[in-house]
Protein backbone atom coordinates (compact mmCIF):
# COMPACT_ATOMS: atom_id res chain seq x y z
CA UNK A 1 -49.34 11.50 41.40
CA UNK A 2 -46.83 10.50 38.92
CA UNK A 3 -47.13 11.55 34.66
CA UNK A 4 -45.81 11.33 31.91
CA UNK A 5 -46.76 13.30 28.58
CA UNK A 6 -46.38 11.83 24.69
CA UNK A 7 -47.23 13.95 21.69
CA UNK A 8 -49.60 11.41 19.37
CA UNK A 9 -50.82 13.13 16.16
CA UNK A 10 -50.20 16.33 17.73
CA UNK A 11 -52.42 15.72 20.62
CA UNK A 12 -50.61 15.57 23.86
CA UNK A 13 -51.61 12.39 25.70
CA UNK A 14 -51.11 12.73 29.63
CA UNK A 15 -50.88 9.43 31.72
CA UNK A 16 -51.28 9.70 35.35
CA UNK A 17 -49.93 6.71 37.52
CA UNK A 18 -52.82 5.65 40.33
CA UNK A 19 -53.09 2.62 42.16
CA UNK A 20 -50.27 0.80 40.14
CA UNK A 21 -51.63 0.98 36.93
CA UNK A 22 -51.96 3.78 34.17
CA UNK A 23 -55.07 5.83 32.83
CA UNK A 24 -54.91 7.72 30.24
CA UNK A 25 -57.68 10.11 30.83
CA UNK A 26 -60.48 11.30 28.02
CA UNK A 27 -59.71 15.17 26.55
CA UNK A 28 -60.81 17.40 28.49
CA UNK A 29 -64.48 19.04 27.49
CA UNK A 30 -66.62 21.45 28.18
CA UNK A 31 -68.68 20.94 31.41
CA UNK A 32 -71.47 20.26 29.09
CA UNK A 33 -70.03 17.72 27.00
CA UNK A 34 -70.42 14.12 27.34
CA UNK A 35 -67.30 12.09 28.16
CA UNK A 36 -65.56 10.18 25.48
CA UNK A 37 -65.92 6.52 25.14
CA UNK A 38 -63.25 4.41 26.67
CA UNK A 39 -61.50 1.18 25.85
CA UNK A 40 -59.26 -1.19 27.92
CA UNK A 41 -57.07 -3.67 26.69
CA UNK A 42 -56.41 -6.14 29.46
CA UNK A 43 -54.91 -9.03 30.89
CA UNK A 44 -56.62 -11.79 33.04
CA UNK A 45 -55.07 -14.75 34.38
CA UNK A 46 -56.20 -17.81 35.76
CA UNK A 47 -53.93 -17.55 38.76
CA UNK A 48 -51.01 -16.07 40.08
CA UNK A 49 -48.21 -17.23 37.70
CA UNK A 50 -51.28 -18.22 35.74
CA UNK A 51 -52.43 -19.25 32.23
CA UNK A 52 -52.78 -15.41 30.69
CA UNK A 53 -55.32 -13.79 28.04
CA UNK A 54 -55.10 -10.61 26.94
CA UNK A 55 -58.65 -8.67 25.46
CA UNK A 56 -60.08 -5.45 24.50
CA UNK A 57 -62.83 -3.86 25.47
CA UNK A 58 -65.23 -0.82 25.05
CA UNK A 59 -67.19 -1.90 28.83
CA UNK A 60 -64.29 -2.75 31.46
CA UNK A 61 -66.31 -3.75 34.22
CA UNK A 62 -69.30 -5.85 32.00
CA UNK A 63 -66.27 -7.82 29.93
CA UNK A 64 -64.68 -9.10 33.16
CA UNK A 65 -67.58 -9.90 34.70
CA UNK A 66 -68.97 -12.24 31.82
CA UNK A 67 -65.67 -13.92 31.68
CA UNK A 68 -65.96 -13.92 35.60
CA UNK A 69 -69.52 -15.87 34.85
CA UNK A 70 -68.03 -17.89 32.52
CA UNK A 71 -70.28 -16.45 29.85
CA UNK A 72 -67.51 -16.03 27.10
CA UNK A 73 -67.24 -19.00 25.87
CA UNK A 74 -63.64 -20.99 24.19
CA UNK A 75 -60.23 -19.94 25.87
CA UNK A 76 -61.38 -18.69 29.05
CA UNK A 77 -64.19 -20.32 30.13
CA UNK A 78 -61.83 -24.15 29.25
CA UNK A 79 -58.71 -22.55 31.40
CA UNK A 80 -60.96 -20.41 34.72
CA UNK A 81 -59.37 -17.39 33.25
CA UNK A 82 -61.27 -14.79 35.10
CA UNK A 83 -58.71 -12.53 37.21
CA UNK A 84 -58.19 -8.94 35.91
CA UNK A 85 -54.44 -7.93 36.44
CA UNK A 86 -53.70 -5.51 34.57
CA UNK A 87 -55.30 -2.80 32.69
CA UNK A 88 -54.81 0.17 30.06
CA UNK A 89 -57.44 2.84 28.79
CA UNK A 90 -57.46 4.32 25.77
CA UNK A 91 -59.44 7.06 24.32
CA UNK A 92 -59.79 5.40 20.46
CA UNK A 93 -60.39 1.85 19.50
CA UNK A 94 -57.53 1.81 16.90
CA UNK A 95 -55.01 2.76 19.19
CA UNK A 96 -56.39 -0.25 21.88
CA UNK A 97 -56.30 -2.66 19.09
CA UNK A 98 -53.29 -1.42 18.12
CA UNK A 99 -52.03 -2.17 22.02
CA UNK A 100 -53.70 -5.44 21.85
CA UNK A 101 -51.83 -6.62 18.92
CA UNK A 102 -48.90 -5.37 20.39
CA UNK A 103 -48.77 -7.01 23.65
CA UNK A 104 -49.99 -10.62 22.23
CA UNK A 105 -46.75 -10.25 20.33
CA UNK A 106 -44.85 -9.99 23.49
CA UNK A 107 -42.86 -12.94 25.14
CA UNK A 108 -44.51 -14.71 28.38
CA UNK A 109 -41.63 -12.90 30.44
CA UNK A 110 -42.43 -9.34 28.96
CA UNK A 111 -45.53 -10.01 30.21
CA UNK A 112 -45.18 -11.16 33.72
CA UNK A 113 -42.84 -8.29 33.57
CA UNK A 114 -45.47 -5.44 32.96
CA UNK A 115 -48.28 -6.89 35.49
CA UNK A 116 -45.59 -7.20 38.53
CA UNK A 117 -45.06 -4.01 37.80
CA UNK A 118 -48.86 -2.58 38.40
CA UNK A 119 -49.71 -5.29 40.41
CA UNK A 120 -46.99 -6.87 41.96
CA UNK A 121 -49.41 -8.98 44.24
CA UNK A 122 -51.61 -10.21 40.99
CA UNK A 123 -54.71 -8.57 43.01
CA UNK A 124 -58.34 -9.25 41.38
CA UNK A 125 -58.50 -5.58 39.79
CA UNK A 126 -61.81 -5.89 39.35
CA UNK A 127 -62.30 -6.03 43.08
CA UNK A 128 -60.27 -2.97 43.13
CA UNK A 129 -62.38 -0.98 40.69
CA UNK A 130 -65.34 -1.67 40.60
CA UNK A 131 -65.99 -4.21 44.03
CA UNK A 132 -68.39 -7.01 43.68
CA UNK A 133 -71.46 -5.05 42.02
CA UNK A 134 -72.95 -6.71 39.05
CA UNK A 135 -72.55 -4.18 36.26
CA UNK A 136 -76.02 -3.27 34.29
C-alpha cells in the first residue's frame, strides 16, 4: 500500500493508493461513532477515448447507476455517458466541489492524463466496486 500525507487546516489528510485509484479515508472515530459522510467527484465517459463528464456526489454507487439507467436527464443521457473511470473521495462537500471545479477547468489532455493513470484500461469502476447490484 502506497500514501501520501498533506496537512489541510491542520488536519493531516492520509491517501492510500488501492486498486489504481485514491481514497482518502474518513477520520478515524471511536468504535462507537458513526462514519462520516463521503463524497466523490468523478469522471464517466461514454467510451474509451470517450465523450467525458465529470460530477459530484454524496451516494457513489446510486449516482452512477441512475446515469447508468439513463435516469439523469441532459448531457449524459444525449451522449450514453455512463462508464465510471475514475474516482476521488472526500470527507467534506466544499473540498469535492472545490475538486470538481477544479478538474472541469482542466484541459481534455490533463484529463485523459489522470484516468490512464488509475485506470489505464478505462475499466467500468463501478463493476469494480460495487459489481452489478442495484443500489437501494
Amino acid at each position: 500500500m502506497i500514501f501520501n500525507e498533506i496537512n489541510v487546516k491542520s488536519m493531516t489528510l492520509v491517501f492510500f493508493k488501492i486498486c489504481n485509484h485514491f481514497v482518502i479515508p474518513a477520520e478515524a472515530g471511536t468504535e462507537d461513532s458513526l462514519p462520516m459522510k463521503q463524497y466523490a467527484v468523478y469522471i464517466l465517459a461514454s467510451r474509451k477515448n470517450g465523450t467525458l463528464y465529470i460530477g459530484v456526489t454524496g451516494d457513489l454507487e446510486h449516482r452512477v447507476w441512475e446515469h447508468k439507467q439513463g435516469e439523469i436527464k441532459g448531457f449524459t443521457q444525449k451522449y450514453k455517458i455512463n462508464r465510471l473511470v475514475y474516482f476521488e473521495l472526500y470527507d467534506s462537500v466544499q473540498e469535492a466541489l472545490l475538486r470538481e471545479k477544479h478538474l472541469k477547468k482542466w484541459n481534455r489532455i490533463w484529463k485523459l492524463r489522470i484516468i490512464e493513470e488509475r485506470n489505464p484500461y478505462w475499466k467500468d469502476l463501478y463493476n469494480v466496486e460495487f459489481g452489478e447490484t442495484i443500489p437501494r
